[in-house]
Protein backbone atom coordinates (compact mmCIF):
# COMPACT_ATOMS: atom_id res chain seq x y z
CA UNK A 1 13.03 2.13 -15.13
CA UNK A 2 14.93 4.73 -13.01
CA UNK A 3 14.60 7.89 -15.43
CA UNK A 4 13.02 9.94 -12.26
CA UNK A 5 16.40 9.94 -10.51
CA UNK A 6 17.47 12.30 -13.38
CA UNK A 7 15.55 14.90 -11.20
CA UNK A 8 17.57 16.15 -8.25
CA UNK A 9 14.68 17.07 -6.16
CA UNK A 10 12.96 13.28 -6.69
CA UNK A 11 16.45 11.76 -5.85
CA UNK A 12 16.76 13.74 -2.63
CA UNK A 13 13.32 12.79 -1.68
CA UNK A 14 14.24 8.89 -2.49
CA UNK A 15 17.18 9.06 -0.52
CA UNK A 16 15.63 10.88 2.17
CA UNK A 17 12.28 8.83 2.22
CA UNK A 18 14.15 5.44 1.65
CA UNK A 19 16.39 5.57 5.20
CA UNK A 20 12.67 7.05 7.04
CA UNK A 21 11.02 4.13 5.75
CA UNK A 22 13.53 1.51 6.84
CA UNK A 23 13.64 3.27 10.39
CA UNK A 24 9.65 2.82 9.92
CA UNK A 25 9.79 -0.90 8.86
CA UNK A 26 12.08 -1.52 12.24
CA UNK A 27 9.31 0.32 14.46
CA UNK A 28 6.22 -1.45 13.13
CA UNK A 29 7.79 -4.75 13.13
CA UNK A 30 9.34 -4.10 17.10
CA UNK A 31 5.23 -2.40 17.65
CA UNK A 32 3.71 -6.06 16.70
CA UNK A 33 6.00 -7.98 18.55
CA UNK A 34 5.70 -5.86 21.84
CA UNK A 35 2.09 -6.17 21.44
CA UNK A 36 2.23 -9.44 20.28
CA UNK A 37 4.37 -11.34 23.06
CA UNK A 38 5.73 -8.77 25.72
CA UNK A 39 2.36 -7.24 26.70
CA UNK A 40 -0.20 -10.09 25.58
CA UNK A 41 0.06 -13.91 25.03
CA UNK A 42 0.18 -13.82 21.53
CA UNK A 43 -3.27 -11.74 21.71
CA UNK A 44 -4.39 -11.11 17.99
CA UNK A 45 -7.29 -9.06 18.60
CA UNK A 46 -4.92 -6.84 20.68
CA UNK A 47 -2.63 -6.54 17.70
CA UNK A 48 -5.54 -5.84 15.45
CA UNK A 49 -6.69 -2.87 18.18
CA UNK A 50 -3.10 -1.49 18.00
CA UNK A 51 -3.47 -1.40 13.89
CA UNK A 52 -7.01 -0.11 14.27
CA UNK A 53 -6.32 2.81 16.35
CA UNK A 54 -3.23 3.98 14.29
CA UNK A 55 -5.11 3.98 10.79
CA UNK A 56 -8.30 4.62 11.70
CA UNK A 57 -7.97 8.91 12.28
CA UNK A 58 -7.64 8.24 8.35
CA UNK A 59 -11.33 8.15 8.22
CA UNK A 60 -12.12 10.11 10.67
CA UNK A 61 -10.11 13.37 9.43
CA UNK A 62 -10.18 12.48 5.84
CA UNK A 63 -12.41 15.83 4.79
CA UNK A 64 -9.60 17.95 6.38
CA UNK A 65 -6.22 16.20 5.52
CA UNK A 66 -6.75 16.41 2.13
CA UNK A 67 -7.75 20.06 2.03
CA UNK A 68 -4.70 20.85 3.95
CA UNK A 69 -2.41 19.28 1.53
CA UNK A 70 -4.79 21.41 -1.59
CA UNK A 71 -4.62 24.48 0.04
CA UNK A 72 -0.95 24.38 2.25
CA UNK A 73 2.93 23.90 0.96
CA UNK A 74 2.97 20.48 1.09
CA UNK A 75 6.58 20.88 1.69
CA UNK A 76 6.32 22.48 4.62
CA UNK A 77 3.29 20.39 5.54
CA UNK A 78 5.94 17.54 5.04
CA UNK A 79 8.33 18.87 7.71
CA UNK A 80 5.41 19.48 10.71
CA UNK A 81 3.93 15.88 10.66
CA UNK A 82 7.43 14.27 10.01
CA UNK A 83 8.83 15.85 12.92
CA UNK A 84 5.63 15.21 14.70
CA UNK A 85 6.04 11.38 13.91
CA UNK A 86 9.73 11.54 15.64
CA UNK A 87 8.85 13.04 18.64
CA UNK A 88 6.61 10.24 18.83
CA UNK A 89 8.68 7.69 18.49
CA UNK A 90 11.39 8.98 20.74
CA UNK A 91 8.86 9.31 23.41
CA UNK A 92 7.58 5.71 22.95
CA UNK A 93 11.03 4.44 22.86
CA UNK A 94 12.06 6.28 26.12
CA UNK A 95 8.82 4.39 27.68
CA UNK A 96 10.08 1.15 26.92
CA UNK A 97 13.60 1.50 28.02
CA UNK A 98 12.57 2.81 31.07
CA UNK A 99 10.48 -0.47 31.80
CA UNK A 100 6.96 0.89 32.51
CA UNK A 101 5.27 0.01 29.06
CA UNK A 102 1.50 -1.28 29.04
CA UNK A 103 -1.11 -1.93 26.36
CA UNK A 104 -2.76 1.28 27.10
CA UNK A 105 0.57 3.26 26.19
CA UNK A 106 1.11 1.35 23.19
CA UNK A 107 -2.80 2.20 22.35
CA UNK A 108 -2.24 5.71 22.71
CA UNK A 109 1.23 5.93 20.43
CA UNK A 110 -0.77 4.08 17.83
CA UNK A 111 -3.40 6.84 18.32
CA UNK A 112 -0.91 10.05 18.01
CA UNK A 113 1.22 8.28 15.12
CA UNK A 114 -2.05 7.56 13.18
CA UNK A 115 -3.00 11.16 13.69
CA UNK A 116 -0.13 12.53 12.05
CA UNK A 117 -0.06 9.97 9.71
CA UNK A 118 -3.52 10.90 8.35
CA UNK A 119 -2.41 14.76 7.80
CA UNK A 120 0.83 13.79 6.06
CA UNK A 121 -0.04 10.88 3.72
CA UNK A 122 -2.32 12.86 1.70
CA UNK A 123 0.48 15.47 1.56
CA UNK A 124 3.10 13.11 1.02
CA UNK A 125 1.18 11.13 -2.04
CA UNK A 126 0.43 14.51 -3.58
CA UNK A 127 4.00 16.19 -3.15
CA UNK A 128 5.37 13.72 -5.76
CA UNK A 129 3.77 15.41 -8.55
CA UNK A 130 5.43 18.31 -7.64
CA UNK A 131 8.68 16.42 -7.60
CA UNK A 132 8.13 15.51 -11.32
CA UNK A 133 6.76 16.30 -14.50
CA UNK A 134 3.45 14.57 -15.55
CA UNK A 135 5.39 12.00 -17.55
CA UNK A 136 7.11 11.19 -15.29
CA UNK A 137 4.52 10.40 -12.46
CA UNK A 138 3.67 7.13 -12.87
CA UNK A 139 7.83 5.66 -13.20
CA UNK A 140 7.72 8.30 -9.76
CA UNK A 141 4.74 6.86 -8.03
CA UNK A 142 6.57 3.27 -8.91
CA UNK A 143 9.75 4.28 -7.81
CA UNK A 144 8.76 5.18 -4.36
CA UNK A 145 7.02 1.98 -3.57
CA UNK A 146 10.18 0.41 -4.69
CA UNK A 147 11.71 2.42 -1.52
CA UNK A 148 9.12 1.73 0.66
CA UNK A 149 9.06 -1.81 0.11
CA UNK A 150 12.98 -2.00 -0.32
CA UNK A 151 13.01 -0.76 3.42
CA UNK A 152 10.69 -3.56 4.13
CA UNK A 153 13.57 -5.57 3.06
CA UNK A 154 16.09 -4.54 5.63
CA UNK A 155 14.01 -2.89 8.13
CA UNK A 156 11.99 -5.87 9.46
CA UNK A 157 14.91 -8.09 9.36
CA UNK A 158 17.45 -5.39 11.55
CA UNK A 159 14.83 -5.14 13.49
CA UNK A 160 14.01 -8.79 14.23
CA UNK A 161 18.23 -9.14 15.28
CA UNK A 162 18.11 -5.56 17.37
CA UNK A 163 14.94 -7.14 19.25
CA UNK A 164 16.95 -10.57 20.27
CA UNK A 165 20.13 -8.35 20.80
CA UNK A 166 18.99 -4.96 22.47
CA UNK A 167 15.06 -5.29 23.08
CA UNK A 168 12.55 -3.21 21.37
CA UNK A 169 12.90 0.03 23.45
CA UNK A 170 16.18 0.96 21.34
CA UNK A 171 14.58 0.03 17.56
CA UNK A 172 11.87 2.91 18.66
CA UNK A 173 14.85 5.20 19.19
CA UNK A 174 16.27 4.64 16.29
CA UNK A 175 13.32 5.15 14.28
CA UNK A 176 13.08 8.15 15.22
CA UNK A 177 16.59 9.26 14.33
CA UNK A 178 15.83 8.41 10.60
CA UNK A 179 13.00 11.06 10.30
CA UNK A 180 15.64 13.69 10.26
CA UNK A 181 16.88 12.26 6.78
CA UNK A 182 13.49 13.10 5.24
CA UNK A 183 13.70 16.66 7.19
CA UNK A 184 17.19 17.22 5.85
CA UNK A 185 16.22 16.02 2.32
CA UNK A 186 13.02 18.71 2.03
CA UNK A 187 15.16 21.44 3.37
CA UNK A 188 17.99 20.84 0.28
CA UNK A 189 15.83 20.85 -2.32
CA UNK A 190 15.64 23.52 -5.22
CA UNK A 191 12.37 25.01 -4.78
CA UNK A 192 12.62 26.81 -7.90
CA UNK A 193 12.78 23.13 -9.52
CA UNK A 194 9.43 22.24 -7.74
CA UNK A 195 6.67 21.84 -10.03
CA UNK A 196 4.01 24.48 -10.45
CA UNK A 197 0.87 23.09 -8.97
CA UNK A 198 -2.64 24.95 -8.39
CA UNK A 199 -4.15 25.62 -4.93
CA UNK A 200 -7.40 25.84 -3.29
CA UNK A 201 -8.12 29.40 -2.11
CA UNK A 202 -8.33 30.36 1.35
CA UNK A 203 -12.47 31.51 2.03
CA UNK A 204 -14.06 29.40 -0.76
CA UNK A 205 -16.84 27.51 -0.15
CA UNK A 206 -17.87 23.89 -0.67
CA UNK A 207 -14.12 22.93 -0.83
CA UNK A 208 -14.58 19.83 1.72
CA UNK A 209 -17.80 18.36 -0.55
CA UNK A 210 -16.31 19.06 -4.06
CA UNK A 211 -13.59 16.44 -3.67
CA UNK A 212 -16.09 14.32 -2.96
CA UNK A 213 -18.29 15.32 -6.14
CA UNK A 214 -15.11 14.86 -8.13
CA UNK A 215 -15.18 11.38 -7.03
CA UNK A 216 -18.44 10.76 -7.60
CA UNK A 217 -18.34 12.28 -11.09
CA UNK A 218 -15.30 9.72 -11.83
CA UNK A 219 -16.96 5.97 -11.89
CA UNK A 220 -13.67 4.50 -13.36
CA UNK A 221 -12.01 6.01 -9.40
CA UNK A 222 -15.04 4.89 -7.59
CA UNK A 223 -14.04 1.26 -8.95
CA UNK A 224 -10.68 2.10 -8.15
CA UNK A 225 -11.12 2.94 -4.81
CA UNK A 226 -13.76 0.06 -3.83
CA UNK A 227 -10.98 -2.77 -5.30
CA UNK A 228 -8.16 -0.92 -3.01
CA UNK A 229 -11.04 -1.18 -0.23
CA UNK A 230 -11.57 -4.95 -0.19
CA UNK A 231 -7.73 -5.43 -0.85
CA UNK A 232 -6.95 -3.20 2.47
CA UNK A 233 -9.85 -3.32 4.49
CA UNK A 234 -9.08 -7.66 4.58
CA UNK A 235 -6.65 -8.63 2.42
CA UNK A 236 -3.34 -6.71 3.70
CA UNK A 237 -3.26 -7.40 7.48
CA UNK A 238 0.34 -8.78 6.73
CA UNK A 239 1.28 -8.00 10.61
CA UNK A 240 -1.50 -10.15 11.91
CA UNK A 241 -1.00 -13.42 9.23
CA UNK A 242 2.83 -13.29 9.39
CA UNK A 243 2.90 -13.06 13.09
CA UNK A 244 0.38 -15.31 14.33
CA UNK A 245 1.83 -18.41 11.52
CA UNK A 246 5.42 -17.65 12.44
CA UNK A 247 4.20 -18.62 16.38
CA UNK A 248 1.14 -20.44 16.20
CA UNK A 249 1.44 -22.63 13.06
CA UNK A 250 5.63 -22.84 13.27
CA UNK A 251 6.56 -21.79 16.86
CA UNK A 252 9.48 -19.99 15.91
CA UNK A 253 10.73 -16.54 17.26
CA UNK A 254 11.33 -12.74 16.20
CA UNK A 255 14.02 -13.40 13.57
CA UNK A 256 12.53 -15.57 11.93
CA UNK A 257 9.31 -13.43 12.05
CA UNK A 258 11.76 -10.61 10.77
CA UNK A 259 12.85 -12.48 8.26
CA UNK A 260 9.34 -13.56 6.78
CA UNK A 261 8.86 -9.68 6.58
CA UNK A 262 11.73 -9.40 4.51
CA UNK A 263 10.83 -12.24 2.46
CA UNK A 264 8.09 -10.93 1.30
CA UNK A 265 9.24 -7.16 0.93
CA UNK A 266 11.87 -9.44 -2.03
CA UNK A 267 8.29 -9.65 -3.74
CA UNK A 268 7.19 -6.40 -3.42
CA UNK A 269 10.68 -5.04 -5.03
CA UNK A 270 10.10 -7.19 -7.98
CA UNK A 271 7.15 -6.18 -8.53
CA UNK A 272 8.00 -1.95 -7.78
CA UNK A 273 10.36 -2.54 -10.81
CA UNK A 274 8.15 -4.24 -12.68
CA UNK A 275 5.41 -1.47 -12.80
CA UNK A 276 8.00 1.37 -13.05
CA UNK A 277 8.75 0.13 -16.58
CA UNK A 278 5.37 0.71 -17.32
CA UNK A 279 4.52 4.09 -19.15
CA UNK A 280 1.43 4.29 -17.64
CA UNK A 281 -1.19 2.29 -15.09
CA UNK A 282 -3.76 -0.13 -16.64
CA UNK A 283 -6.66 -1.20 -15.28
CA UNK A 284 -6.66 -4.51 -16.47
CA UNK A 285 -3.22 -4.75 -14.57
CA UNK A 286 -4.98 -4.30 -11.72
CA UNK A 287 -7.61 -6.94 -12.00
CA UNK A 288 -5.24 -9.47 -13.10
CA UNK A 289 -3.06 -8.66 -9.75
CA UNK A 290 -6.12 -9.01 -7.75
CA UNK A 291 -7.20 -12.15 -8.51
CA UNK A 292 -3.57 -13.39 -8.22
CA UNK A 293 -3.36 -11.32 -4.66
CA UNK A 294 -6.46 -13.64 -3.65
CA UNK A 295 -5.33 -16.85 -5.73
CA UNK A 296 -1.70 -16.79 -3.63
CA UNK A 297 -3.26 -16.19 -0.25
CA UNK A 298 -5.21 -19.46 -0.54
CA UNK A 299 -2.41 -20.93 -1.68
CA UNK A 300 -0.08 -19.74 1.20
CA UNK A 301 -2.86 -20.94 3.95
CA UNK A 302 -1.98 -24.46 3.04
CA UNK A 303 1.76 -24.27 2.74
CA UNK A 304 3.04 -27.10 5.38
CA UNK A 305 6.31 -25.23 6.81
CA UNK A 306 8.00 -22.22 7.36
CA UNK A 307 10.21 -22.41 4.18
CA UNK A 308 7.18 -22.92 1.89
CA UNK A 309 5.08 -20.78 3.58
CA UNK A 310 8.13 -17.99 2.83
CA UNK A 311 8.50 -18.95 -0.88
CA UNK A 312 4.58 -17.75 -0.95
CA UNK A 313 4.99 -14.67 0.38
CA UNK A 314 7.51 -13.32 -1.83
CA UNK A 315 4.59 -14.00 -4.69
CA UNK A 316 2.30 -12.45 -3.09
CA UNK A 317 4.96 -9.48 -2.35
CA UNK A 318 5.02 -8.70 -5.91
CA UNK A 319 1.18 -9.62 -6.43
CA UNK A 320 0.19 -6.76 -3.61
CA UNK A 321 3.15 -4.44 -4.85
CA UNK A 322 1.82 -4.74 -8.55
CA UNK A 323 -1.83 -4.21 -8.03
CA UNK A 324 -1.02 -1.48 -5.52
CA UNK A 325 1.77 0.62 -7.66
CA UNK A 326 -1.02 0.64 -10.59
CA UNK A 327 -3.79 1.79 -8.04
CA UNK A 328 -1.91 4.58 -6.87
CA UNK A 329 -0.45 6.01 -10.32
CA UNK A 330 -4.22 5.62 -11.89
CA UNK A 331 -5.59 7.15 -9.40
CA UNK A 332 -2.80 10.38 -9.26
CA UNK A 333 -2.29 10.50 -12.81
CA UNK A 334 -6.03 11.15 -13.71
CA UNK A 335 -6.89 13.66 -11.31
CA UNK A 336 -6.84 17.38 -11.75
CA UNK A 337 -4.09 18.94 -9.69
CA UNK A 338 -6.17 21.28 -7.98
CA UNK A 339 -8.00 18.59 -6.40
CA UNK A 340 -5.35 15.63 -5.81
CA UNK A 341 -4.77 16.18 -2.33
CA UNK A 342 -8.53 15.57 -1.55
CA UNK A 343 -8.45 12.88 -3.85
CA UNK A 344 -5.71 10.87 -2.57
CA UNK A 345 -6.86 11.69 0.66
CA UNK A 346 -10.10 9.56 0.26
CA UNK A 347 -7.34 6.97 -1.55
CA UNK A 348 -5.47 6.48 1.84
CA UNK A 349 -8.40 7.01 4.00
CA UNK A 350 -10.17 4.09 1.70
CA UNK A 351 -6.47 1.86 1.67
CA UNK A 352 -5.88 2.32 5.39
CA UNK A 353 -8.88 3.51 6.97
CA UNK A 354 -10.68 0.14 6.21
CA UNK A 355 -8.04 -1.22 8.68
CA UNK A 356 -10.57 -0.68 11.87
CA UNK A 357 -13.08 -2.78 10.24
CA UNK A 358 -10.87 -5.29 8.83
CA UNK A 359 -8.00 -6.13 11.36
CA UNK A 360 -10.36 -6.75 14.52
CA UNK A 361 -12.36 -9.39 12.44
CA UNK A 362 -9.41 -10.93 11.40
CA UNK A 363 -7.51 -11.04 13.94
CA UNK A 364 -10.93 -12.74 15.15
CA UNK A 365 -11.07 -15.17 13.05
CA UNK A 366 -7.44 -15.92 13.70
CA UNK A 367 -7.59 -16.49 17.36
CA UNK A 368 -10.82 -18.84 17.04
CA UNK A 369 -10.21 -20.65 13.80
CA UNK A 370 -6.62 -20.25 13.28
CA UNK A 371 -4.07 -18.55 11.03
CA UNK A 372 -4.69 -20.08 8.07
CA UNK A 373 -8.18 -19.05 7.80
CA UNK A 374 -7.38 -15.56 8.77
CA UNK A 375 -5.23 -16.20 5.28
CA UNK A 376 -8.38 -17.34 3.44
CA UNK A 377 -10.62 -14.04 4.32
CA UNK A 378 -7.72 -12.35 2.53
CA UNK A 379 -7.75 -14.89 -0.60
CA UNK A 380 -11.85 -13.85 -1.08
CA UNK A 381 -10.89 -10.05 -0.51
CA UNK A 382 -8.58 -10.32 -3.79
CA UNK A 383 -11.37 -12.67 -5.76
CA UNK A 384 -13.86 -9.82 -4.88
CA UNK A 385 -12.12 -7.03 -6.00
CA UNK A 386 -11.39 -8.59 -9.05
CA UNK A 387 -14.88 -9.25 -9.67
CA UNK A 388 -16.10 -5.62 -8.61
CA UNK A 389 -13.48 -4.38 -11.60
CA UNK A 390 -15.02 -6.89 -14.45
CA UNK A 391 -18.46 -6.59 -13.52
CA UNK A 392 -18.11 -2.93 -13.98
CA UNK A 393 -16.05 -3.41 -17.21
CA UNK A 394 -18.67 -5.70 -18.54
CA UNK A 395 -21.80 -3.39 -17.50
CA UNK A 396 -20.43 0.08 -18.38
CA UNK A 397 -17.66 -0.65 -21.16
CA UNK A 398 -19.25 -3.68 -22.70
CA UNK A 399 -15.79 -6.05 -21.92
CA UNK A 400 -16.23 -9.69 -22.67
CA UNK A 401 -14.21 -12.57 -23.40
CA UNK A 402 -14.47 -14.09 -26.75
CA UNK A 403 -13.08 -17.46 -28.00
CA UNK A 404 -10.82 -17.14 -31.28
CA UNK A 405 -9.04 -19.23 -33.64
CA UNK A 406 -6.14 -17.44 -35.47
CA UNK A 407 -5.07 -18.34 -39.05
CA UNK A 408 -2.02 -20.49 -37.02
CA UNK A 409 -4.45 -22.53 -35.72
CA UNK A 410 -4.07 -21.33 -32.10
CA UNK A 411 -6.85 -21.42 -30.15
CA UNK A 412 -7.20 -18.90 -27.03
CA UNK A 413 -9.40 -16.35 -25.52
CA UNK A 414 -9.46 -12.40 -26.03
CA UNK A 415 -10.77 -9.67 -23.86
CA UNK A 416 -12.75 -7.25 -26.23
CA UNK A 417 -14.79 -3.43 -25.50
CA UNK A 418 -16.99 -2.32 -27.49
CA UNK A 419 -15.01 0.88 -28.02
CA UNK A 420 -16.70 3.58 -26.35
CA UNK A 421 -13.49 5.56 -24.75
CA UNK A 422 -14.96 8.48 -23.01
CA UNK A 423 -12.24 7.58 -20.42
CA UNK A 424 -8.88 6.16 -19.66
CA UNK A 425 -9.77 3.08 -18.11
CA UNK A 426 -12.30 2.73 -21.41
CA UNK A 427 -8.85 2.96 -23.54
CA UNK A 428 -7.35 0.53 -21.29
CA UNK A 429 -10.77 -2.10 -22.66
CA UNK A 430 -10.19 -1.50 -26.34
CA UNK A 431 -6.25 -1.74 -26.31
CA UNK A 432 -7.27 -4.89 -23.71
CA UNK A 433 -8.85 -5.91 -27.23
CA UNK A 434 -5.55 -6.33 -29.10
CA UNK A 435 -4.49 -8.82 -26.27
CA UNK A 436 -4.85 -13.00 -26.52
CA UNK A 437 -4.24 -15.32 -24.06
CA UNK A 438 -2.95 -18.14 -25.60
CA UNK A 439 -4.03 -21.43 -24.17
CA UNK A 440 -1.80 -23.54 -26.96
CA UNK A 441 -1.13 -24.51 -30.49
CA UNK A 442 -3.51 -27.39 -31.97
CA UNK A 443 -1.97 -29.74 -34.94
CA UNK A 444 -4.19 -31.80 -37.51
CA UNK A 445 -7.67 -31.94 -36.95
CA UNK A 446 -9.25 -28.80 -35.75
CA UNK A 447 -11.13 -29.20 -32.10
């Protein structure tokens, strides 16, 4: 489960990455809550603006980002946009404190941070298979969305007591403090250690359109990519449902906001550990967490109280997590290295850039209909992408589902391929053949 941290350079980058991402967790949490109640009346479609603006420059300079991190040392691409994404939040803090905040400033730090952001996530995704070997990707890949999400843990909740204690001015200082503990951990690493990787040369042409070709030429990633669309283009507006329930539904206040955060970061752990065990990403994994993803947001719209309403999110923590971690590593570990920058460039520009459609609408639908339907547009995201997946599995891989009767007598249902395995995810639909889902054991008379 943890065999990357036998690498020194992966274990300064965890270290490094997991006290950024906690400073992180603190600032987005104290973002939505300034937005939410100190500059609007718990305006939704404001929030939804604010996440907008800050993920949509993924889009916009996805062609470039990901060439950067091809044809750049992603290290030291690293070290600009993390200092870059300090600055930032220093400034924004320093606003606050001083008392002269509005919308529009928040608006325009979204804006800047999403800017960086775009130019080092690409970079960032990419620089973790220079950390480790190729067998070692995917347990990597896991093992940093356990940090991420094990910062959502503490970060949300520290935040949620610092906001009720101190105000939000000071969690935006803090913030950015913890960047230097990523900048610290690039500049100790071996770079002898780092892991050869190829580059893009400087002068050739077509280097913008043949990541794009790549894509193209990979169906199994195209599928990929449009589940991870519908998932984060409506599914993951976490901010806006766990907000707008925690003082709309329950009328309750930051810490217990803070606290629903970390609830459901419990989840996403669980679930970071459960795919780092894996030796490699499965499709099938995928669809399976999908449907579930959709299956616990519909049941989360109807939970009655606060406390239930918590015990669902930690589900759907490890749901998201699951179907996420597998997304990611699939996506990474079948690429060519020369052109995984580009590729996971169009990954987070498809993941985050989808935000700008998806947040405004719901955020729409929650300030006319209500929470809990701004819940159930993120319960027919995860049906969807689940059926995009098996559609394509039955068309192009010949999947189906076939009813069998074992000498035992038990009765169940088995996912079977036809066995063409041109491709990984084609593997992944004959081993899915060798798998039953037992529905139970009959006694006497067959039925």
């Amino acid at each position: 489960m943890f065999r990357s941290f036998g690498i020194l350079n992966y274990r300064l980058w965890f270290v490094g990455a997991l006290v950024s991402n906690i400073g992180t967790w603190m600032q987005r949490t104290a973002q939505d809550w300034i937005v939410l109640t100190e500059l609007t009346d718990n305006d939704a479609a404001a929030l939804g603006i604010t996440l907008a603006l800050q993920l949509g420059p993924q889009l916009v300079l996805l062609p470039w980002s990901g060439l950067i991190a091809d044809r750049f040392d992603r290290r030291r691409v690293l070290m600009v946009t993390q200092t870059a994404m300090g600055m930032l939040g220093l400034a924004l803090g320093v606003i606050v404190l001083a008392g002269v905040a509005q919308l529009w400033h928040l608006y325009a730090f979204a804006l800047a941070l999403g800017i960086a952001s775009a130019i080092d996530a690409p970079a960032r995704q990419a620089f973790v298979s220079e950390l480790v070997t190729e067998r070692y990707l995917p347990n990597a890949v896991a093992l940093n969305s356990l940090s991420f999400h094990g910062a959502r843990l503490v970060g949300p909740a520290v935040a949620g007591i610092l906001i009720a204690l101190v105000g939000t001015g000071w969690v935006f200082i803090i913030n950015a403090a913890t960047f230097a503990a990523v900048l610290v951990a690039l500049m100790l690493m071996r770079r002898s250690e780092l892991v050869p990787t190829t580059r893009t040369r400087r002068g050739e042409r077509g280097q913008l359109r043949a990541g794009f070709r790549y894509v193209r030429s990979r169906p199994d990633i195209v599928v990929v990519l449009a589940m991870v669309s519908l998932v984060g283009t409506f599914g993951m507006n976490f901010a806006i449902y766990i907000s707008t329930m925690t003082t709309i539904e329950f009328g309750l206040g930051s810490s217990e906001y803070g606290l629903l955060s970390s609830v459901m970061a419990i989840g996403s752990v669980a679930g970071a550990l459960m795919a780092a065990r894996r030796e490699r990403p499965r499709l099938r994994v995928m669809v399976s967490a999908a449907a579930a993803f959709g299956l616990v947001c519909l049941i989360a719209a109807f939970m009655p109280n606060y406390w239930t309403f918590a015990a669902s999110l930690a589900v759907l923590g490890a749901c998201t997590l699951t179907f996420m971690t597998c997304a990611n590593a699939y996506v990474q570990t079948t690429t060519e290295s020369v052109m995984r920058g580009r590729v996971m460039a169009l990954y987070m520009a498809v993941f985050m850039g989808g935000t700008p459609i998806g947040s405004p609408i719901v955020g729409w639908v929650t300030n006319h209909l209500g929470p809990r339907w701004g819940l159930g547009v993120a319960a027919v995201a995860g049906f969807a992408a689940a059926g995009v997946a098996l559609v394509w599995l039955v068309r192009s891989r010949g999947l189906r589902i076939t009813y069998r009767t074992s000498g035992r007598r038990r009765v169940g249902f088995a996912f079977e391929a036809d066995g063409r395995a041109d491709e990984q995810v084609g593997e992944d639909a004959v081993e899915a053949a060798t798998t039953e889902i037992a529905v139970g054991e009959v006694t006497g008379q067959r039925r």
